[in-house]
PDB file of N, CA and C in Angstrom:
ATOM      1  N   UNK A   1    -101.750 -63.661-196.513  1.00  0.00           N
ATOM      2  CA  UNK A   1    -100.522 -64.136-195.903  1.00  0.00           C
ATOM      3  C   UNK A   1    -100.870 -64.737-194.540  1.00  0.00           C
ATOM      4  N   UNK A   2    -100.936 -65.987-194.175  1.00  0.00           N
ATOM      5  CA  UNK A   2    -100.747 -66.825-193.234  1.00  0.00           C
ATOM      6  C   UNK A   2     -99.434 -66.751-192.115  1.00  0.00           C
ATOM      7  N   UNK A   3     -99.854 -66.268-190.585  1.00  0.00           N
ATOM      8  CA  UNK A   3     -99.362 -65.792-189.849  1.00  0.00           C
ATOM      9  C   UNK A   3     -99.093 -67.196-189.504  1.00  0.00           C
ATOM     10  N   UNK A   4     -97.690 -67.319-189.172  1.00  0.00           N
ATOM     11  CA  UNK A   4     -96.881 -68.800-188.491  1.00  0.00           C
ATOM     12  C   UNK A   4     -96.160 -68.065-187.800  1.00  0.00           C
ATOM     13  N   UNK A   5     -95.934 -69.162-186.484  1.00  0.00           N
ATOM     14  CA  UNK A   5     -95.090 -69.309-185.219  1.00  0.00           C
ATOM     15  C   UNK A   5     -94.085 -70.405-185.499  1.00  0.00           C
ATOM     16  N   UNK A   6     -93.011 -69.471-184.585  1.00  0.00           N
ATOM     17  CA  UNK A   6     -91.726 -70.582-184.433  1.00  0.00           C
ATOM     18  C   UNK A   6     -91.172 -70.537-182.885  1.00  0.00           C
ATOM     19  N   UNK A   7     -90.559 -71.245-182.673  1.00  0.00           N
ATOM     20  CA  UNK A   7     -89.845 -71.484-181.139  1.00  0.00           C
ATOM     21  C   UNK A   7     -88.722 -71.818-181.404  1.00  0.00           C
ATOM     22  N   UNK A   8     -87.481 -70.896-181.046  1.00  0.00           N
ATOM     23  CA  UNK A   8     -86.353 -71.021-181.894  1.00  0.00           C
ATOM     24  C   UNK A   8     -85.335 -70.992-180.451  1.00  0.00           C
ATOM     25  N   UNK A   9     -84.410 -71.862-180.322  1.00  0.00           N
ATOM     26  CA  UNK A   9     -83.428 -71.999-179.385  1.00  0.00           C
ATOM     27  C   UNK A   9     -82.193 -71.816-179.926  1.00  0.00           C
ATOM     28  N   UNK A  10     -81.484 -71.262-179.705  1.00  0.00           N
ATOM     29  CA  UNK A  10     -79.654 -70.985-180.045  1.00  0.00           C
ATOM     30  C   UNK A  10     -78.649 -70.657-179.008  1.00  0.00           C
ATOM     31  N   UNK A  11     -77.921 -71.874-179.645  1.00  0.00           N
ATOM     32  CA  UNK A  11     -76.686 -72.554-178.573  1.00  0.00           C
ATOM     33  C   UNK A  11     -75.878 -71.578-179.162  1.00  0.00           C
ATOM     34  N   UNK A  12     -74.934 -71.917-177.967  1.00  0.00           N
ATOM     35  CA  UNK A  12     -73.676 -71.525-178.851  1.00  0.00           C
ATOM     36  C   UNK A  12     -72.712 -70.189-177.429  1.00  0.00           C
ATOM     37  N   UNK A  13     -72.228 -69.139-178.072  1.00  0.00           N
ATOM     38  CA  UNK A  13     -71.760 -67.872-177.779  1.00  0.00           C
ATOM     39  C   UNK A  13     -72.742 -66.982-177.967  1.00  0.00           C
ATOM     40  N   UNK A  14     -73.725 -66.860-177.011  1.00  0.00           N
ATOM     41  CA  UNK A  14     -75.080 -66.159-177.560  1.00  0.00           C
ATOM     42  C   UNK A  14     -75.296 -65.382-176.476  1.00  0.00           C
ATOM     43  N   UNK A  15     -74.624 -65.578-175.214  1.00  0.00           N
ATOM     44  CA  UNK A  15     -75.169 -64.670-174.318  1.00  0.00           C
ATOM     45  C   UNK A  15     -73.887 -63.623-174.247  1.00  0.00           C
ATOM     46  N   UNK A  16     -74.170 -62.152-173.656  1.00  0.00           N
ATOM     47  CA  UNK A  16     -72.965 -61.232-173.572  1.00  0.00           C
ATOM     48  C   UNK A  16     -72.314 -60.451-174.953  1.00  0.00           C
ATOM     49  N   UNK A  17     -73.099 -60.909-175.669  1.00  0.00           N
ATOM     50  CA  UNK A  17     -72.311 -60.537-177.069  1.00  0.00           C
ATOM     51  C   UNK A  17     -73.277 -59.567-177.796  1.00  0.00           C
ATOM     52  N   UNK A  18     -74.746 -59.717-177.297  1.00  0.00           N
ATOM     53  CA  UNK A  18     -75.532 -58.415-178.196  1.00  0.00           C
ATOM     54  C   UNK A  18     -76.506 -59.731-178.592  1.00  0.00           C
ATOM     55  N   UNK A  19     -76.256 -60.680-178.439  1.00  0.00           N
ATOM     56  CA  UNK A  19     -77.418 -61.266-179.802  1.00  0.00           C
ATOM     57  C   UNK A  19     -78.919 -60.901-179.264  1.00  0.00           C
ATOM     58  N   UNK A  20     -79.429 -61.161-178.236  1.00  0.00           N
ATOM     59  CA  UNK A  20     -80.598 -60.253-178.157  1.00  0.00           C
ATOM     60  C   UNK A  20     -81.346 -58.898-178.834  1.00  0.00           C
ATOM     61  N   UNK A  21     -80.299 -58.094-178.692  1.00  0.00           N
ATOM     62  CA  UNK A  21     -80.368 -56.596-179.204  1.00  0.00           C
ATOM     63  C   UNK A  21     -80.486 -56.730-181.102  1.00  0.00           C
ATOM     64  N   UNK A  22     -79.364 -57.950-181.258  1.00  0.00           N
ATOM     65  CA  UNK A  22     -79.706 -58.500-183.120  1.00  0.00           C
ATOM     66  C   UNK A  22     -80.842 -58.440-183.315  1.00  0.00           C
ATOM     67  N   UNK A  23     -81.535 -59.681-182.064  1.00  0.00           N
ATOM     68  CA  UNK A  23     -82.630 -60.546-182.818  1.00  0.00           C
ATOM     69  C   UNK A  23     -83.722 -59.739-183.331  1.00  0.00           C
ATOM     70  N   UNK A  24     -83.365 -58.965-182.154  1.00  0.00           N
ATOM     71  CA  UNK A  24     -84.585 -58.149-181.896  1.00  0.00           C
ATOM     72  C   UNK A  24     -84.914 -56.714-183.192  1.00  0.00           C
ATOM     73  N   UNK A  25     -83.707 -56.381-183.485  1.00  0.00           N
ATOM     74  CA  UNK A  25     -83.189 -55.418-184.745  1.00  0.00           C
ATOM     75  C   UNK A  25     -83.815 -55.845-185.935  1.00  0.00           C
ATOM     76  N   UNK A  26     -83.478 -57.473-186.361  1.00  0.00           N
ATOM     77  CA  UNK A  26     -83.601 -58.555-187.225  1.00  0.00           C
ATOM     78  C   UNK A  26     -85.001 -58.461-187.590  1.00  0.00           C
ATOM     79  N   UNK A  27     -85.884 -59.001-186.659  1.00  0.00           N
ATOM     80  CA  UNK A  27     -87.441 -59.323-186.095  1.00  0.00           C
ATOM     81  C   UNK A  27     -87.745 -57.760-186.732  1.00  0.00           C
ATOM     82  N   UNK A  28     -87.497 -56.815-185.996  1.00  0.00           N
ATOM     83  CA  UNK A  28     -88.820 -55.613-186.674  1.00  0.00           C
ATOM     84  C   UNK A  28     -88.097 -55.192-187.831  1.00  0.00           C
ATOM     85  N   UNK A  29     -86.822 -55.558-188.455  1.00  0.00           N
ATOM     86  CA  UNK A  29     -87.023 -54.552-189.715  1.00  0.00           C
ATOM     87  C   UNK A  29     -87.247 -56.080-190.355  1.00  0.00           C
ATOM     88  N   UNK A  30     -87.458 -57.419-190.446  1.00  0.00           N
ATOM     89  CA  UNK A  30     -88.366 -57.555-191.481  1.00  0.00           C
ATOM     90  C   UNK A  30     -89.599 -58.086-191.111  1.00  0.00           C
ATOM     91  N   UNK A  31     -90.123 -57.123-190.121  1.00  0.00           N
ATOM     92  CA  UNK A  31     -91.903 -56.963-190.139  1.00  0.00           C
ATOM     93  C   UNK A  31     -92.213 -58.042-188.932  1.00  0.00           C
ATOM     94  N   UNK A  32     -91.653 -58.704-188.226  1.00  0.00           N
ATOM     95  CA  UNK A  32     -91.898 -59.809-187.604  1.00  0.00           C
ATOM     96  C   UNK A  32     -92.349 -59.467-186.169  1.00  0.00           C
ATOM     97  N   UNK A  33     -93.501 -59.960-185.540  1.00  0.00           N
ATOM     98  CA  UNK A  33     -93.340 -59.699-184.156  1.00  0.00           C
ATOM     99  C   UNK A  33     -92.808 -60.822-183.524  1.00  0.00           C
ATOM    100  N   UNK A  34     -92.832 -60.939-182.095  1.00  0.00           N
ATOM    101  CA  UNK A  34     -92.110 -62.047-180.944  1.00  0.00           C
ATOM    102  C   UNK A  34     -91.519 -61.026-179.835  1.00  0.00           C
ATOM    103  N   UNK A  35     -90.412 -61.962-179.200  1.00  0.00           N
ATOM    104  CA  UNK A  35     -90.089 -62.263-178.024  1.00  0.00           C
ATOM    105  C   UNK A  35     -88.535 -62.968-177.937  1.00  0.00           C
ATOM    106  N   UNK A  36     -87.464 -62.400-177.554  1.00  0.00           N
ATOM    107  CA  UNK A  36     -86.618 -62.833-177.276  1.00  0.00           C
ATOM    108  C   UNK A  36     -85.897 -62.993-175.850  1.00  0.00           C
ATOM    109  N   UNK A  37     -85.054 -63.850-175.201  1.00  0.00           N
ATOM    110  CA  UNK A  37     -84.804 -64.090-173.880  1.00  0.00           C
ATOM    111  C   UNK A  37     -83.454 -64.593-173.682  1.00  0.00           C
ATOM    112  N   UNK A  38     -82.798 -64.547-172.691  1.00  0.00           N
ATOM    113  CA  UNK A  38     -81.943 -65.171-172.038  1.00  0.00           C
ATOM    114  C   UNK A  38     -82.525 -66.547-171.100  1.00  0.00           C
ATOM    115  N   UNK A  39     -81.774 -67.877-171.431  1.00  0.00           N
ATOM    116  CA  UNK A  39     -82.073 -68.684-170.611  1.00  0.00           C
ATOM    117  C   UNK A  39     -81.391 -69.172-169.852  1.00  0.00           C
ATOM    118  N   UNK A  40     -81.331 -69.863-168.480  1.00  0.00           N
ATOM    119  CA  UNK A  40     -80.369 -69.959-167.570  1.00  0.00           C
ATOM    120  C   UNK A  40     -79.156 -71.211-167.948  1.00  0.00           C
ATOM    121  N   UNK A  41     -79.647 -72.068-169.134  1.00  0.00           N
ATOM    122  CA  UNK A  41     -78.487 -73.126-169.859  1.00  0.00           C
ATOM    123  C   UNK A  41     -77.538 -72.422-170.995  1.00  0.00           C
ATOM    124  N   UNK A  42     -77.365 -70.717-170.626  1.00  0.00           N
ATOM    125  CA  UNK A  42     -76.654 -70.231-171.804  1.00  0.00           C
ATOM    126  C   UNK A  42     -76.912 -69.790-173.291  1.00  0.00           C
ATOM    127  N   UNK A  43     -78.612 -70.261-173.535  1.00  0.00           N
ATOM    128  CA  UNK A  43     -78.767 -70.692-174.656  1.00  0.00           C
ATOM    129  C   UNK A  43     -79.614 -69.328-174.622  1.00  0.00           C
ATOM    130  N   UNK A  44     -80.299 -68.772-175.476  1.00  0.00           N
ATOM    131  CA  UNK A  44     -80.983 -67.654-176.241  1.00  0.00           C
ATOM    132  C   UNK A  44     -82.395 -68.666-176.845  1.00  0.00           C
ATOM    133  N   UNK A  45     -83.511 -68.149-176.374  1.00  0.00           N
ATOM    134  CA  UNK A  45     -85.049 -68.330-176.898  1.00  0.00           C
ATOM    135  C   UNK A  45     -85.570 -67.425-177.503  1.00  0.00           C
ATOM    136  N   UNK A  46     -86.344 -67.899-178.344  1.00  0.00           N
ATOM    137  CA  UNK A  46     -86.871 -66.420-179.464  1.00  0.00           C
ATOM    138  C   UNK A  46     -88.132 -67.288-179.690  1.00  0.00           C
ATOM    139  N   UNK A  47     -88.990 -66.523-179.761  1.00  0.00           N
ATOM    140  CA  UNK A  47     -90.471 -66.851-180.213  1.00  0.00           C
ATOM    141  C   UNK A  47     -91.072 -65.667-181.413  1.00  0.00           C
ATOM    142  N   UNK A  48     -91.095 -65.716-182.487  1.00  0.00           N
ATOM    143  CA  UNK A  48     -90.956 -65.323-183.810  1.00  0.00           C
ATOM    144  C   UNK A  48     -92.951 -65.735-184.287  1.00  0.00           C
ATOM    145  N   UNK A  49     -93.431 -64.719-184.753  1.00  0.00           N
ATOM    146  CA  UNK A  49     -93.929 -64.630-186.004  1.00  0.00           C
ATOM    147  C   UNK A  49     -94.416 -64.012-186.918  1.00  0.00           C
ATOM    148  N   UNK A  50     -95.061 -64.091-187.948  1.00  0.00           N
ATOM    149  CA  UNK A  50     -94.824 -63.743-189.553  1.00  0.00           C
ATOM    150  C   UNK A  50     -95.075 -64.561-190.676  1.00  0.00           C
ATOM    151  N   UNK A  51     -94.878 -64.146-191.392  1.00  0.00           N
ATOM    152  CA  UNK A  51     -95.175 -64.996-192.735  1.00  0.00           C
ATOM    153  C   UNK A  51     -93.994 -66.320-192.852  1.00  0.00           C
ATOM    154  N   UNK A  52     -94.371 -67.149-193.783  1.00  0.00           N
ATOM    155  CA  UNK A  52     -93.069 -68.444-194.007  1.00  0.00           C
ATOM    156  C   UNK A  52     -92.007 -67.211-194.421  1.00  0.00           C
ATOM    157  N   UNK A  53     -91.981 -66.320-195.683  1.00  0.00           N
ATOM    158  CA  UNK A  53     -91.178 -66.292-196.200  1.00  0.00           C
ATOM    159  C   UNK A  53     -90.013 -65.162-195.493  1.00  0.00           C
ATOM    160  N   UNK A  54     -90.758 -64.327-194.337  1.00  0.00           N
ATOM    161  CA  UNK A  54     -90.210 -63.605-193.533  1.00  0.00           C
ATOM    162  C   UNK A  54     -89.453 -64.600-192.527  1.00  0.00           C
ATOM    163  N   UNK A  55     -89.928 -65.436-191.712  1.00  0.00           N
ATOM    164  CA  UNK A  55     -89.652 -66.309-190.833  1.00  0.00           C
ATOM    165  C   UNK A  55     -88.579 -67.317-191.368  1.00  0.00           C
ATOM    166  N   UNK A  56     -88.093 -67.147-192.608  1.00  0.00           N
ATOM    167  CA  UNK A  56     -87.490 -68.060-193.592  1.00  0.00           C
ATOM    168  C   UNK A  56     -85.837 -67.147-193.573  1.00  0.00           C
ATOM    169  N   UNK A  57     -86.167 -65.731-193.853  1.00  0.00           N
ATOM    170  CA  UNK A  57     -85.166 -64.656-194.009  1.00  0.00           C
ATOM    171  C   UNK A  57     -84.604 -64.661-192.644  1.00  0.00           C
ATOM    172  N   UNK A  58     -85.598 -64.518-191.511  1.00  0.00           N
ATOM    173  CA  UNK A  58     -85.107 -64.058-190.423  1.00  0.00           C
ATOM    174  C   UNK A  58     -84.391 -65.373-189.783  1.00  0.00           C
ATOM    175  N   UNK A  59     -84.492 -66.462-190.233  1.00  0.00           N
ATOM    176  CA  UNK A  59     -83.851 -67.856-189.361  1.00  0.00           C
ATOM    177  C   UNK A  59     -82.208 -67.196-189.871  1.00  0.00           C
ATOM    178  N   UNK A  60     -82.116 -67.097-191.301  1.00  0.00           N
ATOM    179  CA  UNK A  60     -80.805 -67.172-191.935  1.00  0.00           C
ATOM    180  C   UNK A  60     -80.036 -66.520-190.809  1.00  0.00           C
ATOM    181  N   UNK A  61     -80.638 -65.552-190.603  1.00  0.00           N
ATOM    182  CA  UNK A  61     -79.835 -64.697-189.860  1.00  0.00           C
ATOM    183  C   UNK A  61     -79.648 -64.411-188.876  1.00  0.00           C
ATOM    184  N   UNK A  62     -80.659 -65.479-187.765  1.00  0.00           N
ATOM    185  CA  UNK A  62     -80.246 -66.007-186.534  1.00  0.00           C
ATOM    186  C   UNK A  62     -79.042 -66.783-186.566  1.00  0.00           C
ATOM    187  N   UNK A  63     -79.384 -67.957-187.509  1.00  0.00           N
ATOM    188  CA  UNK A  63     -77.632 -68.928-187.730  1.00  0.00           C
ATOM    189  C   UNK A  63     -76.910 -67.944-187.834  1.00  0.00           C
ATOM    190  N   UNK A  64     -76.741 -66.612-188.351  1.00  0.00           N
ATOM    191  CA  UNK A  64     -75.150 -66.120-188.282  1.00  0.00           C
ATOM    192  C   UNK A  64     -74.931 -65.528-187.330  1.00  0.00           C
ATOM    193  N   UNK A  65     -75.769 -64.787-186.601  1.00  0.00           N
ATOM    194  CA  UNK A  65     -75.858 -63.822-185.745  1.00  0.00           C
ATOM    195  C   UNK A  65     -74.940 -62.920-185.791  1.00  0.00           C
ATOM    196  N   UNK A  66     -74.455 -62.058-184.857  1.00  0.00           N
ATOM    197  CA  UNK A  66     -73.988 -60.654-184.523  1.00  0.00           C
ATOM    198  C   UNK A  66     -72.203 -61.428-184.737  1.00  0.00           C
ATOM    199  N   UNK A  67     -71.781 -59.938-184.970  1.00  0.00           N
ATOM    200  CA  UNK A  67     -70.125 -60.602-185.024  1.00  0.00           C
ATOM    201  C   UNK A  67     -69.513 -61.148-184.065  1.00  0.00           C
ATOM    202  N   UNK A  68     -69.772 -60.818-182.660  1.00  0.00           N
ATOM    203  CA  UNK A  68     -69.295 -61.408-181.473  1.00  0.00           C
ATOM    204  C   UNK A  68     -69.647 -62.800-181.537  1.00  0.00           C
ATOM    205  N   UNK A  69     -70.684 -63.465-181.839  1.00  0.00           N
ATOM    206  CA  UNK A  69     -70.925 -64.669-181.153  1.00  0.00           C
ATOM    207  C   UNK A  69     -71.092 -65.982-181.739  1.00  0.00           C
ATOM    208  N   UNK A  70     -70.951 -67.114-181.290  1.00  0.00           N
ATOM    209  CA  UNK A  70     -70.941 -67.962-182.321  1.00  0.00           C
ATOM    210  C   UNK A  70     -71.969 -69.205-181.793  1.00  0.00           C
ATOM    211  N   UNK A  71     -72.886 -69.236-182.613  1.00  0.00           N
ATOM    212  CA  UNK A  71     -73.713 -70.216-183.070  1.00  0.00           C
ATOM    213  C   UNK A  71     -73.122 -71.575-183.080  1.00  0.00           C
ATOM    214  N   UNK A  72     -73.422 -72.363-181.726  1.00  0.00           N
ATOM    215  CA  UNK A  72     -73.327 -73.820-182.559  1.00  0.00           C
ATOM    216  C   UNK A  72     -74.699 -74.687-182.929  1.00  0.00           C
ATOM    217  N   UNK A  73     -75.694 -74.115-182.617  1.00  0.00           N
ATOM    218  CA  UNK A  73     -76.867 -75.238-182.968  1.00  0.00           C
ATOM    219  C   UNK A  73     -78.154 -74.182-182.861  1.00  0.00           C
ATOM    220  N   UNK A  74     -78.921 -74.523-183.894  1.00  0.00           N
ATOM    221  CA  UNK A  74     -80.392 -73.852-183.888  1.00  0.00           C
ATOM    222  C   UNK A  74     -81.539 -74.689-184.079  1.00  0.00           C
ATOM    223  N   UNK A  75     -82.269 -74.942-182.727  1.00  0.00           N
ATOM    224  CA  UNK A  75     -83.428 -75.798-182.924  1.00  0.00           C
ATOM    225  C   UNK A  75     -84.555 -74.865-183.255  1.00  0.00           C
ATOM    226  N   UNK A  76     -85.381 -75.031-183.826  1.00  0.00           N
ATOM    227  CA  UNK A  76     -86.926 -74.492-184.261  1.00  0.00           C
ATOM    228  C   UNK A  76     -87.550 -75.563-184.415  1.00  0.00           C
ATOM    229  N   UNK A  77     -88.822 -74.946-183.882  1.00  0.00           N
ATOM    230  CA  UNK A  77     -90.132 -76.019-183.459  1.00  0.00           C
ATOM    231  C   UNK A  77     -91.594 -74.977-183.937  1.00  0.00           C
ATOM    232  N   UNK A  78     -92.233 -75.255-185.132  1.00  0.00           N
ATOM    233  CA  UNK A  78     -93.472 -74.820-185.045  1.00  0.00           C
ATOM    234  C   UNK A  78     -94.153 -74.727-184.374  1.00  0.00           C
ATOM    235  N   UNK A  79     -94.599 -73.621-184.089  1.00  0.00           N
ATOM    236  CA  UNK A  79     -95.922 -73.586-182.329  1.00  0.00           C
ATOM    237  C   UNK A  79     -96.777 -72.907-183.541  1.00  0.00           C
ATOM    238  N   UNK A  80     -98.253 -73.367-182.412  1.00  0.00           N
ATOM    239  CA  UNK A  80     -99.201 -72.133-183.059  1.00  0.00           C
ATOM    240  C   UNK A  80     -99.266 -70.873-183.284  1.00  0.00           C
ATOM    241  N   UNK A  81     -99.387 -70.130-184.108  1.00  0.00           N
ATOM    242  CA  UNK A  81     -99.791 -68.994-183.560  1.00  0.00           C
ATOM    243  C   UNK A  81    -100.455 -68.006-182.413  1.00  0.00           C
ATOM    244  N   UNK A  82     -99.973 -67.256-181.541  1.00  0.00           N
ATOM    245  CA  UNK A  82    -101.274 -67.001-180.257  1.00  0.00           C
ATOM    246  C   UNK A  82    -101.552 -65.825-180.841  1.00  0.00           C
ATOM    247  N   UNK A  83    -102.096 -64.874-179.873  1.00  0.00           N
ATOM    248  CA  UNK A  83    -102.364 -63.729-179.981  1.00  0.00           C
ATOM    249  C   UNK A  83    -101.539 -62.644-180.581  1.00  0.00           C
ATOM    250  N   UNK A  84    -101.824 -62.022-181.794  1.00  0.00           N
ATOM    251  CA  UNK A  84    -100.946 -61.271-182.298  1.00  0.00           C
ATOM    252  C   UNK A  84     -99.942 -59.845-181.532  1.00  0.00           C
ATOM    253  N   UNK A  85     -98.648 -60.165-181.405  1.00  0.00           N
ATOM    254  CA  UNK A  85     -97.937 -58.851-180.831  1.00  0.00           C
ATOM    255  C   UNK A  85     -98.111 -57.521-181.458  1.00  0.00           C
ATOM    256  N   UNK A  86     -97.675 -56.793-181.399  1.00  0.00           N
ATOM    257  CA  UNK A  86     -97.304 -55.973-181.920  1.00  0.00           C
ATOM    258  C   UNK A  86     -95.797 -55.399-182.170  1.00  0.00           C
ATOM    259  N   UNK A  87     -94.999 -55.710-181.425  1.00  0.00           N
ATOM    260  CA  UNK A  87     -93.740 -55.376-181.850  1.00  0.00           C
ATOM    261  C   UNK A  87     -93.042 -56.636-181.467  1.00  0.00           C
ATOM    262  N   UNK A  88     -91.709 -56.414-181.258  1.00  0.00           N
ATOM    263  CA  UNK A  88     -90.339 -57.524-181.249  1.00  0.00           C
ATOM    264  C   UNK A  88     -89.872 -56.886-180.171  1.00  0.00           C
ATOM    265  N   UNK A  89     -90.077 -57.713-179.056  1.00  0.00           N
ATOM    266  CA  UNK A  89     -89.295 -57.187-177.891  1.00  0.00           C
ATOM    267  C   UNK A  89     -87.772 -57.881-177.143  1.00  0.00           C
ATOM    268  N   UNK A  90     -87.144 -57.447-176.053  1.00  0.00           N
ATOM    269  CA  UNK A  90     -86.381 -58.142-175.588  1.00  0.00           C
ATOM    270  C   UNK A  90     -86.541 -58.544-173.873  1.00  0.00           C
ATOM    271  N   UNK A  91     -86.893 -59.755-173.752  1.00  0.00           N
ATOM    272  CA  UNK A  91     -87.437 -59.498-171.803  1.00  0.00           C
ATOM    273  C   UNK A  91     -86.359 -60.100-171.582  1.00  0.00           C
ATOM    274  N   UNK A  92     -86.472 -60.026-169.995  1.00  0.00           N
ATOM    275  CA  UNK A  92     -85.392 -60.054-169.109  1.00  0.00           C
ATOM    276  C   UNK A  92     -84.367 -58.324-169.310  1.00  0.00           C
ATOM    277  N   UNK A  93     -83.041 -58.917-168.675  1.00  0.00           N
ATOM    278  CA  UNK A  93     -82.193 -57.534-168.609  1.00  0.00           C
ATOM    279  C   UNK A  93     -80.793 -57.922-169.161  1.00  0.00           C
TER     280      UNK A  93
END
């Protein structure tokens, strides 16, 4: 299984509502490590990886996110892979 990276941005109703605490829920129960953030344009960054077919499951369910919040746009951008994490964290506060 071939470890892939993603760089995933989501607009929308994303800050204040939990989606961090999702992503991050999302990411380790299906096996995924990364990095999720608050950014100062409102928007939510996630740096994700895992297999395609994990990284495939876990997008779905970025587009819906948590019940509070609403998604209007999800960019993803293939990055390399770096150094392998070990877990799914949440930085910032």
């Amino acid at each position: 299984m071939a470890i892939q990276a993603r760089r995933i941005v989501v607009h929308g109703r994303v800050q204040g509502v939990g989606f961090r605490y999702f992503v991050q829920r999302a990411g380790s129960r299906l096996g995924l490590t990364g990095k999720v953030w608050n950014r100062p344009d409102s928007a939510v960054e996630i740096v994700a990886e895992g297999s395609e077919l994990q990284l495939e499951a876990f997008l779905r369910e970025v587009r819906q996110g948590p019940r509070m919040s609403e998604v209007d746009r999800v960019d993803v951008e293939e990055i390399p892979a770096g150094p392998r994490q070990t877990s799914f964290t949440i930085e910032g506060f």
